[in-house]
PDB file of N, CA and C in Angstrom:
ATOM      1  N   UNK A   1     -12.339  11.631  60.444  1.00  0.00           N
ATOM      2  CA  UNK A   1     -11.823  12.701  59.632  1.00  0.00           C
ATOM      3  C   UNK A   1     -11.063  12.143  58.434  1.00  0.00           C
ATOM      4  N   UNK A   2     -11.510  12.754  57.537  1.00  0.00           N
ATOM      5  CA  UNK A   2     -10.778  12.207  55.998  1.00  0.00           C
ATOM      6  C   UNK A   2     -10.174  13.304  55.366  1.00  0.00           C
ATOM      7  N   UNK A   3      -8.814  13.029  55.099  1.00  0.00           N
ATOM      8  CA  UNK A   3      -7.794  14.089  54.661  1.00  0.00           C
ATOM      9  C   UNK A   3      -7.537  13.859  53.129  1.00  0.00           C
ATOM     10  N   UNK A   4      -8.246  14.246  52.761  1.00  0.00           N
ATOM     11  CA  UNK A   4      -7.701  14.317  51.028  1.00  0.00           C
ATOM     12  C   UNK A   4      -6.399  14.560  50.077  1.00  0.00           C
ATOM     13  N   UNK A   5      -5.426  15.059  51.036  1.00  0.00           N
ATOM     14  CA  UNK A   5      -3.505  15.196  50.889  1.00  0.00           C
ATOM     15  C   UNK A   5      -2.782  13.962  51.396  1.00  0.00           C
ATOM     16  N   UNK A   6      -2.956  12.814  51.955  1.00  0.00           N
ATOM     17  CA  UNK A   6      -2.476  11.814  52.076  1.00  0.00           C
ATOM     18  C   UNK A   6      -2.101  12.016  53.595  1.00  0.00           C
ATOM     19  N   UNK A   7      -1.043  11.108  53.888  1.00  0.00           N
ATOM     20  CA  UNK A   7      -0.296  10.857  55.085  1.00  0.00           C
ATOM     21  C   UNK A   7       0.173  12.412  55.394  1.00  0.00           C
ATOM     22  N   UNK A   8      -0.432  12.892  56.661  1.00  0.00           N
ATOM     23  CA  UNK A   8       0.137  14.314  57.315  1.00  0.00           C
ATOM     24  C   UNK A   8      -0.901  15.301  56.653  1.00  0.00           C
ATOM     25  N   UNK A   9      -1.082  15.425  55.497  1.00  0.00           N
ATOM     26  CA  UNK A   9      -1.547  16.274  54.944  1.00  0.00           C
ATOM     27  C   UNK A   9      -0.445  16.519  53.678  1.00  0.00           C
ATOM     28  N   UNK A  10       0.547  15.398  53.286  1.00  0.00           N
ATOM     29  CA  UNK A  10       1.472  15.964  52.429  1.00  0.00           C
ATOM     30  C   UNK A  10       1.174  15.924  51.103  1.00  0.00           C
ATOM     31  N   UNK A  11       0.234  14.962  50.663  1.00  0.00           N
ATOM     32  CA  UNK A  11      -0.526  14.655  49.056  1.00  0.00           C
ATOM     33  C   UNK A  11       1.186  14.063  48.483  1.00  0.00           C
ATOM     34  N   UNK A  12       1.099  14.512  47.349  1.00  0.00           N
ATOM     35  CA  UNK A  12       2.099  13.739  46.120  1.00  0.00           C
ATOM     36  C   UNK A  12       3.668  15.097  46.838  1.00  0.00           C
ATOM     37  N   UNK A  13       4.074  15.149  47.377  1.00  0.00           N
ATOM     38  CA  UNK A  13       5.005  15.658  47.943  1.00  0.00           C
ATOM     39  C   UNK A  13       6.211  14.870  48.192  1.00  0.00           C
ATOM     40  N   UNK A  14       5.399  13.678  49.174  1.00  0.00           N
ATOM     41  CA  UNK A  14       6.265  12.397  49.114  1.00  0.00           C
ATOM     42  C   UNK A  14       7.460  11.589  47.842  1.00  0.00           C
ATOM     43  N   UNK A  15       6.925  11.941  46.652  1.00  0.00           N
ATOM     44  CA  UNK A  15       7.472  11.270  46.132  1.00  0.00           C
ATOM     45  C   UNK A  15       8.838  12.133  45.291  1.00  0.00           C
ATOM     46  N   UNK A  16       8.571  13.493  46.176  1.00  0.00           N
ATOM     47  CA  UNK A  16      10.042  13.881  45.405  1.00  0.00           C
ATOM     48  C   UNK A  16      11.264  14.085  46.191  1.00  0.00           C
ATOM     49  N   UNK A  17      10.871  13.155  47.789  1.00  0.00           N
ATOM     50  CA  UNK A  17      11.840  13.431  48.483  1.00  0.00           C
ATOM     51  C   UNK A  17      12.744  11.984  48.275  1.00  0.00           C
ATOM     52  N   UNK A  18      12.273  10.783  47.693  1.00  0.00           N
ATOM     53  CA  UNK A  18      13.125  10.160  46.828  1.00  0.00           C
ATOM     54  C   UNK A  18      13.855  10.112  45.811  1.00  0.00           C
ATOM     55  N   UNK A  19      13.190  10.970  45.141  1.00  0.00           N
ATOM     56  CA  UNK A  19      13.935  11.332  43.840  1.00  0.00           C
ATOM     57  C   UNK A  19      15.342  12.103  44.271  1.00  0.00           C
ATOM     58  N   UNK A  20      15.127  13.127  45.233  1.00  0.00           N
ATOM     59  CA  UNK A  20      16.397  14.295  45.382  1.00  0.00           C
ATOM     60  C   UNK A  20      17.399  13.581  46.071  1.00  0.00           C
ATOM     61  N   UNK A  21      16.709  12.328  47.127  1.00  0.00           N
ATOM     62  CA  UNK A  21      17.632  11.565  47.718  1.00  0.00           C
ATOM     63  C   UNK A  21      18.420  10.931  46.530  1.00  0.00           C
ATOM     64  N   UNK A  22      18.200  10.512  45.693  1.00  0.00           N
ATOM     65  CA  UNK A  22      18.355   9.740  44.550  1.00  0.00           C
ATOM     66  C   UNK A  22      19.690  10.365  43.537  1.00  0.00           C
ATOM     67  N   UNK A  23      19.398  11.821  43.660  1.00  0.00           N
ATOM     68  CA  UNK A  23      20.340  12.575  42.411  1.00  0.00           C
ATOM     69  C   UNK A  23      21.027  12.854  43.648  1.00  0.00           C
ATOM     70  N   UNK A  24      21.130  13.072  45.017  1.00  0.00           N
ATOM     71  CA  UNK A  24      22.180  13.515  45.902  1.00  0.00           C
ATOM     72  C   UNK A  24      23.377  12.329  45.759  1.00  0.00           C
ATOM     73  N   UNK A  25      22.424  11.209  45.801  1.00  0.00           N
ATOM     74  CA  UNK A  25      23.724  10.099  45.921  1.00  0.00           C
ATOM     75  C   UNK A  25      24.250   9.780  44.771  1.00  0.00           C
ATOM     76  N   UNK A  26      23.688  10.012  43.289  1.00  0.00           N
ATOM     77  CA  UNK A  26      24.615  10.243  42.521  1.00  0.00           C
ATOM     78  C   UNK A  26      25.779  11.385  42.213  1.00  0.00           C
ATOM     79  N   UNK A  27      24.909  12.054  42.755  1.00  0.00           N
ATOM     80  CA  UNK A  27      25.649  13.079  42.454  1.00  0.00           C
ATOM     81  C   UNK A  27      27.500  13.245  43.381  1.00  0.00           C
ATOM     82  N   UNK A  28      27.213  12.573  44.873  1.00  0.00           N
ATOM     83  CA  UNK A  28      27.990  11.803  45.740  1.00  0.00           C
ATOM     84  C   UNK A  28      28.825  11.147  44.853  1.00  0.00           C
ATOM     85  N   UNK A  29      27.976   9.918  43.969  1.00  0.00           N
ATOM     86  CA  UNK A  29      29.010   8.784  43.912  1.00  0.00           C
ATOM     87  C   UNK A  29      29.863   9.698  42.478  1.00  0.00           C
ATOM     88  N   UNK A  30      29.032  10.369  42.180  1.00  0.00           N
ATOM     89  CA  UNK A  30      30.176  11.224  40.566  1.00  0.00           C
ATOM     90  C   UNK A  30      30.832  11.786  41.114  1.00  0.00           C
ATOM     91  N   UNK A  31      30.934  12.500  42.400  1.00  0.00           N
ATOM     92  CA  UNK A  31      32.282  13.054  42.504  1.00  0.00           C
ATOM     93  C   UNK A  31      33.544  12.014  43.217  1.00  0.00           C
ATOM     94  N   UNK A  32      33.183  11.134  43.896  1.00  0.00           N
ATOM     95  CA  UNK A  32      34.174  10.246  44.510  1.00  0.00           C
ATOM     96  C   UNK A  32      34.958   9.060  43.070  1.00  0.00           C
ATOM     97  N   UNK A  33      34.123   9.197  42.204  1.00  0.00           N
ATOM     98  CA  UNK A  33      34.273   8.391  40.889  1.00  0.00           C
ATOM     99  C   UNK A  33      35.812   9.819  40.575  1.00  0.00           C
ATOM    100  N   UNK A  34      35.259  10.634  40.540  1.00  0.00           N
ATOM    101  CA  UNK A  34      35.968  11.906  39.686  1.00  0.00           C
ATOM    102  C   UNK A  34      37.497  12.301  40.331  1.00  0.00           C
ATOM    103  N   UNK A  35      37.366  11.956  41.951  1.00  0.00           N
ATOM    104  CA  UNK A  35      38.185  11.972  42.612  1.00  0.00           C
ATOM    105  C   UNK A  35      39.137  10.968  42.375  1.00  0.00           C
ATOM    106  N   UNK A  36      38.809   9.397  42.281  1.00  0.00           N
ATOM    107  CA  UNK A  36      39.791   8.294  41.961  1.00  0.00           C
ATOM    108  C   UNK A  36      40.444   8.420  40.745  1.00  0.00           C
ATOM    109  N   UNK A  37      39.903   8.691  40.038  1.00  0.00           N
ATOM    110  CA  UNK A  37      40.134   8.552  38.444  1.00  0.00           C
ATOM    111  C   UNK A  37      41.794   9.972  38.197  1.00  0.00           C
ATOM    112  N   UNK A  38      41.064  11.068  38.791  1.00  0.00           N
ATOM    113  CA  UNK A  38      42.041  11.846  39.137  1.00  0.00           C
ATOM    114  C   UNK A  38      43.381  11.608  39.770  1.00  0.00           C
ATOM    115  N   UNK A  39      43.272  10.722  40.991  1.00  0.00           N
ATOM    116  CA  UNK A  39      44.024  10.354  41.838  1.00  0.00           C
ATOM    117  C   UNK A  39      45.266   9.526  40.879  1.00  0.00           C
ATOM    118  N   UNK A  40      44.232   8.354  40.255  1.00  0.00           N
ATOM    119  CA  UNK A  40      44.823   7.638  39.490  1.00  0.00           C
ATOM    120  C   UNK A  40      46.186   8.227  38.239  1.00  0.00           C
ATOM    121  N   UNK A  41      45.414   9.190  37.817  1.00  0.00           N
ATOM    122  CA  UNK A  41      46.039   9.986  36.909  1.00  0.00           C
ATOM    123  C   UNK A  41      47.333  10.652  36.889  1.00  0.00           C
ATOM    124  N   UNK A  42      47.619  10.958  38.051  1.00  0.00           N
ATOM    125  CA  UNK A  42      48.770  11.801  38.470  1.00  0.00           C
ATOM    126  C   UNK A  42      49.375  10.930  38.872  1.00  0.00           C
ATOM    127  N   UNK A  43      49.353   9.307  39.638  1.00  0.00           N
ATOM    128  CA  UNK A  43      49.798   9.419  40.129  1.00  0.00           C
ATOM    129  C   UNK A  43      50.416   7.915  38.974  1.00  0.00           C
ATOM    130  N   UNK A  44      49.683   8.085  37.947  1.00  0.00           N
ATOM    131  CA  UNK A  44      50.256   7.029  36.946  1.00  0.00           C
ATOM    132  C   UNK A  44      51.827   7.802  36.170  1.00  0.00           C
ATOM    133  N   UNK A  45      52.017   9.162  36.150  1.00  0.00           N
ATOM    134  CA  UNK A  45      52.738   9.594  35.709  1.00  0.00           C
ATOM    135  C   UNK A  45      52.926   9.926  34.063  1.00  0.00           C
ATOM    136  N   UNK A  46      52.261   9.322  33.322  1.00  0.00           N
ATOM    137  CA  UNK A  46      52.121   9.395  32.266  1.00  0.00           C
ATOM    138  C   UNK A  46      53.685   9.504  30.959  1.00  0.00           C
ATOM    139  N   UNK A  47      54.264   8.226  31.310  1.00  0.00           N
ATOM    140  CA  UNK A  47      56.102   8.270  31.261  1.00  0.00           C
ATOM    141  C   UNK A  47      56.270   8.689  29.768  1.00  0.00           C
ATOM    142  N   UNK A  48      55.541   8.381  29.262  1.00  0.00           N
ATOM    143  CA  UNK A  48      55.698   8.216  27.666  1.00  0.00           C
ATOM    144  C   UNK A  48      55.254  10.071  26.903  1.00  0.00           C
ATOM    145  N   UNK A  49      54.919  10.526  27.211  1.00  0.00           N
ATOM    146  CA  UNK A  49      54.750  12.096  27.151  1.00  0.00           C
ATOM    147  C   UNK A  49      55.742  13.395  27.713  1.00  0.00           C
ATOM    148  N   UNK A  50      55.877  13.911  26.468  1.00  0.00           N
ATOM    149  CA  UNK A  50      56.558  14.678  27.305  1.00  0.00           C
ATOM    150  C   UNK A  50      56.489  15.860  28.516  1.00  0.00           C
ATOM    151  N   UNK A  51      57.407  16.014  29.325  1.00  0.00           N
ATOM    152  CA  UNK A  51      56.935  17.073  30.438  1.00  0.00           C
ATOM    153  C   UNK A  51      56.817  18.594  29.798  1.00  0.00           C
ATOM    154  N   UNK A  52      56.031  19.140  30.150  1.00  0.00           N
ATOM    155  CA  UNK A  52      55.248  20.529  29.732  1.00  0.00           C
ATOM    156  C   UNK A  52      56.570  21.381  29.223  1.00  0.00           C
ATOM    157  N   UNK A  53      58.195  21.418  29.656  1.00  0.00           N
ATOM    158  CA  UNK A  53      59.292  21.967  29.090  1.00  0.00           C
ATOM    159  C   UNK A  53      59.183  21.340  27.722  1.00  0.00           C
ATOM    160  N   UNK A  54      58.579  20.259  27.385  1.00  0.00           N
ATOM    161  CA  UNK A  54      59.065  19.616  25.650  1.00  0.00           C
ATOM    162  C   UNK A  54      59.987  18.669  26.099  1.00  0.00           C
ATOM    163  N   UNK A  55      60.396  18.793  26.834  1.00  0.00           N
ATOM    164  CA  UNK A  55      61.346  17.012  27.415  1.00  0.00           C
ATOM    165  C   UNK A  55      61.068  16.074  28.131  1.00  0.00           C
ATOM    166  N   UNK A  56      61.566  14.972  27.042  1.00  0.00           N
ATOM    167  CA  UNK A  56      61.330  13.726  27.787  1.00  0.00           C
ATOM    168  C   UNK A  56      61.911  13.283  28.690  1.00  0.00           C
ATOM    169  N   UNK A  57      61.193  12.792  29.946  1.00  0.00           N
ATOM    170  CA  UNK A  57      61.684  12.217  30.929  1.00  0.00           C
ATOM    171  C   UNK A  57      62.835  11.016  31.385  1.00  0.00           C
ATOM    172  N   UNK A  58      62.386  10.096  30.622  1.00  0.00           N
ATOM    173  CA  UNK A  58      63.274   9.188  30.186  1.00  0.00           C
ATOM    174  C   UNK A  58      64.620   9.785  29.612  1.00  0.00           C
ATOM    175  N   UNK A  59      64.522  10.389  28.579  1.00  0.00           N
ATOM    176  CA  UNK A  59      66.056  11.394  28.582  1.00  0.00           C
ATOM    177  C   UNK A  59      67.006  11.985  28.961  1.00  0.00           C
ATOM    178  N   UNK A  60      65.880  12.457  29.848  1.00  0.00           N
ATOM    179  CA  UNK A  60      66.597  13.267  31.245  1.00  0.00           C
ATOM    180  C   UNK A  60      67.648  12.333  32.120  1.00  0.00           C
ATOM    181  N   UNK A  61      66.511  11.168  32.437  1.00  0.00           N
ATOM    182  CA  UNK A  61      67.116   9.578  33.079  1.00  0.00           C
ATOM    183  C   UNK A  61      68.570   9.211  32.708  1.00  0.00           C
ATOM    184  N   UNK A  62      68.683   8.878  31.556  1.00  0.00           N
ATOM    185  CA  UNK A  62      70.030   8.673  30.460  1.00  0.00           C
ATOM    186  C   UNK A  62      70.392   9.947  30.152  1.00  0.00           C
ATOM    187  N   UNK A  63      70.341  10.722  30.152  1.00  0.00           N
ATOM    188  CA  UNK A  63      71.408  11.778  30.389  1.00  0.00           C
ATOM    189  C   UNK A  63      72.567  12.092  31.809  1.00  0.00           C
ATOM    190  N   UNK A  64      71.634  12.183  32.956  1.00  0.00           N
ATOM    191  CA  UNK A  64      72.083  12.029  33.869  1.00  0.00           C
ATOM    192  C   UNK A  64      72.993  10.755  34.596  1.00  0.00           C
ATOM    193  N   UNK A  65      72.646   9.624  34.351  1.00  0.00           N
ATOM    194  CA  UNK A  65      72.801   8.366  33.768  1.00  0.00           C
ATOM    195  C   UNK A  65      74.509   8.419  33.439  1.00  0.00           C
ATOM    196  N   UNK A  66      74.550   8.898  32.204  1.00  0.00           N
ATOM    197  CA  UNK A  66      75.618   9.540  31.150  1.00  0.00           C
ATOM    198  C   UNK A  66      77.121  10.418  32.368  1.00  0.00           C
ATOM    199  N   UNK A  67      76.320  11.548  32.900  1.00  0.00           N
ATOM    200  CA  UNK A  67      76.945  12.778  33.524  1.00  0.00           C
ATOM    201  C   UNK A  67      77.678  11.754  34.814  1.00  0.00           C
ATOM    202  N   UNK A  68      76.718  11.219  35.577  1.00  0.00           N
ATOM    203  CA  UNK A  68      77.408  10.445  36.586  1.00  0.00           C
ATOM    204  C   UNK A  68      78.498   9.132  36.295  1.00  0.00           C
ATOM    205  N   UNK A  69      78.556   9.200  35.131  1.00  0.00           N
ATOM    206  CA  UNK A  69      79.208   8.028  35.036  1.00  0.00           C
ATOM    207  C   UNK A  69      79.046   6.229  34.691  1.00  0.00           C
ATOM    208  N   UNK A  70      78.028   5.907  35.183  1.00  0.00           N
ATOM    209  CA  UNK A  70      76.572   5.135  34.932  1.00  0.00           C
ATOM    210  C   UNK A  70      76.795   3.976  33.425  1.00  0.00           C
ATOM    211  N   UNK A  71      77.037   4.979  32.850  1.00  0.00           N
ATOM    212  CA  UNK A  71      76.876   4.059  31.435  1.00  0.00           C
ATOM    213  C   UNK A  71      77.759   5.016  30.716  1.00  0.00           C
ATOM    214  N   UNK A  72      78.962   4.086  29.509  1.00  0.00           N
ATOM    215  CA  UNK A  72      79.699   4.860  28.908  1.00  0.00           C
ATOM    216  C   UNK A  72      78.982   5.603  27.594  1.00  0.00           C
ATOM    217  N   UNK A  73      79.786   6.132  26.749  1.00  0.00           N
ATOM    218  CA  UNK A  73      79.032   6.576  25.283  1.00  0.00           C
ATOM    219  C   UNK A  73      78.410   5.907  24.791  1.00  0.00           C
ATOM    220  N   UNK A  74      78.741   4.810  23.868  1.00  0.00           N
ATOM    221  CA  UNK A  74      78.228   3.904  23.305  1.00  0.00           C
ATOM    222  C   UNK A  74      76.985   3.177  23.728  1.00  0.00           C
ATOM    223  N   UNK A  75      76.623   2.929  25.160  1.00  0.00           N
ATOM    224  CA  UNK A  75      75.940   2.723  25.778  1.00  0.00           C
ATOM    225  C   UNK A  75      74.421   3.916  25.641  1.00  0.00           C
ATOM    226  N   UNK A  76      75.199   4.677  26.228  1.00  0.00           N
ATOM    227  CA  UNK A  76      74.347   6.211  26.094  1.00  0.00           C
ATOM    228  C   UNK A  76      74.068   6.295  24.486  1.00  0.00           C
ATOM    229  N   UNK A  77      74.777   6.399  23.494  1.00  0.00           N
ATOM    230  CA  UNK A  77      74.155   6.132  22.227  1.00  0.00           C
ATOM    231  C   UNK A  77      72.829   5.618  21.820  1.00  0.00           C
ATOM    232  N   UNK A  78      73.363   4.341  22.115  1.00  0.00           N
ATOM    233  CA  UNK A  78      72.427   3.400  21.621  1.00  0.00           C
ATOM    234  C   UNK A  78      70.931   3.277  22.471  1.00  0.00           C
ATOM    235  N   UNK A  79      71.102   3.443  23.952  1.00  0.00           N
ATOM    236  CA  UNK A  79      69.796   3.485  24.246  1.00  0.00           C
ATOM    237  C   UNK A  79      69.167   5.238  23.773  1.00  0.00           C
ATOM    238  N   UNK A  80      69.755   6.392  23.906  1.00  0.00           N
ATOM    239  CA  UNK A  80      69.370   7.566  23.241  1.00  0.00           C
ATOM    240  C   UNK A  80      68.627   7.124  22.113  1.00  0.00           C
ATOM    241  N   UNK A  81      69.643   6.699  20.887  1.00  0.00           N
ATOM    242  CA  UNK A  81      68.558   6.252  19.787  1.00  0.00           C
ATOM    243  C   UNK A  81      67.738   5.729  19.750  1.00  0.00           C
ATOM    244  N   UNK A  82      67.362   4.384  21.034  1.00  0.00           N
ATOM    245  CA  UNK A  82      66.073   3.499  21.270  1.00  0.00           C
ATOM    246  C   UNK A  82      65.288   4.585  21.822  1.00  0.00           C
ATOM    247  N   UNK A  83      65.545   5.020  22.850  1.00  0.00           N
ATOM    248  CA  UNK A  83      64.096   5.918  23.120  1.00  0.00           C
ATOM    249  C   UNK A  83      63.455   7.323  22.668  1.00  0.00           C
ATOM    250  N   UNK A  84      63.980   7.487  21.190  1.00  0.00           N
ATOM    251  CA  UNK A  84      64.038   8.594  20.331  1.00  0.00           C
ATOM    252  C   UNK A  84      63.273   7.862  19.331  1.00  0.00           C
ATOM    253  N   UNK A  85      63.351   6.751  19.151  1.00  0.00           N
ATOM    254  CA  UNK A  85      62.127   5.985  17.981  1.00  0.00           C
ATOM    255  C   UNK A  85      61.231   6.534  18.182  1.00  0.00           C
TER     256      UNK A  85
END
């Protein structure tokens, strides 16, 4: 008996169950890519920007800094003006 559809009877069928395997596992590795990168992101903090109020973080730092006692005026001055450049 000679089957003219190939192996089973499936003909050219075969070759698109590699392909889908193919875009599944990219499609896999783009989201675990999407996931790190994310991960990374938040958890870099991003110091140099300000927080969504319009204030800088670092400010906040030396302010408080300031309130507790920490560092006198002059002190508080001068780094204020450095991280206001």
């Amino acid at each position: 008996m000679y089957h003219s559809g190939g192996m089973y009877g499936l003909g050219s069928t075969m070759w698109g169950i590699p392909i889908v395997g193919f875009l599944v596992m990219l499609a896999i590795f783009a989201v675990v890519v999407w996931v790190i990168v994310s991960i990374a992101r938040s958890a870099g903090g991003h110091r140099d920007t300000p927080t969504p109020s319009g204030r800088d973080p670092a400010l906040d730092v030396l302010r408080e800094r300031y309130a507790r006692g920490e560092i006198d005026s002059q002190t508080y001055e001068r780094m204020r003006h450095e991280l206001e450049r």
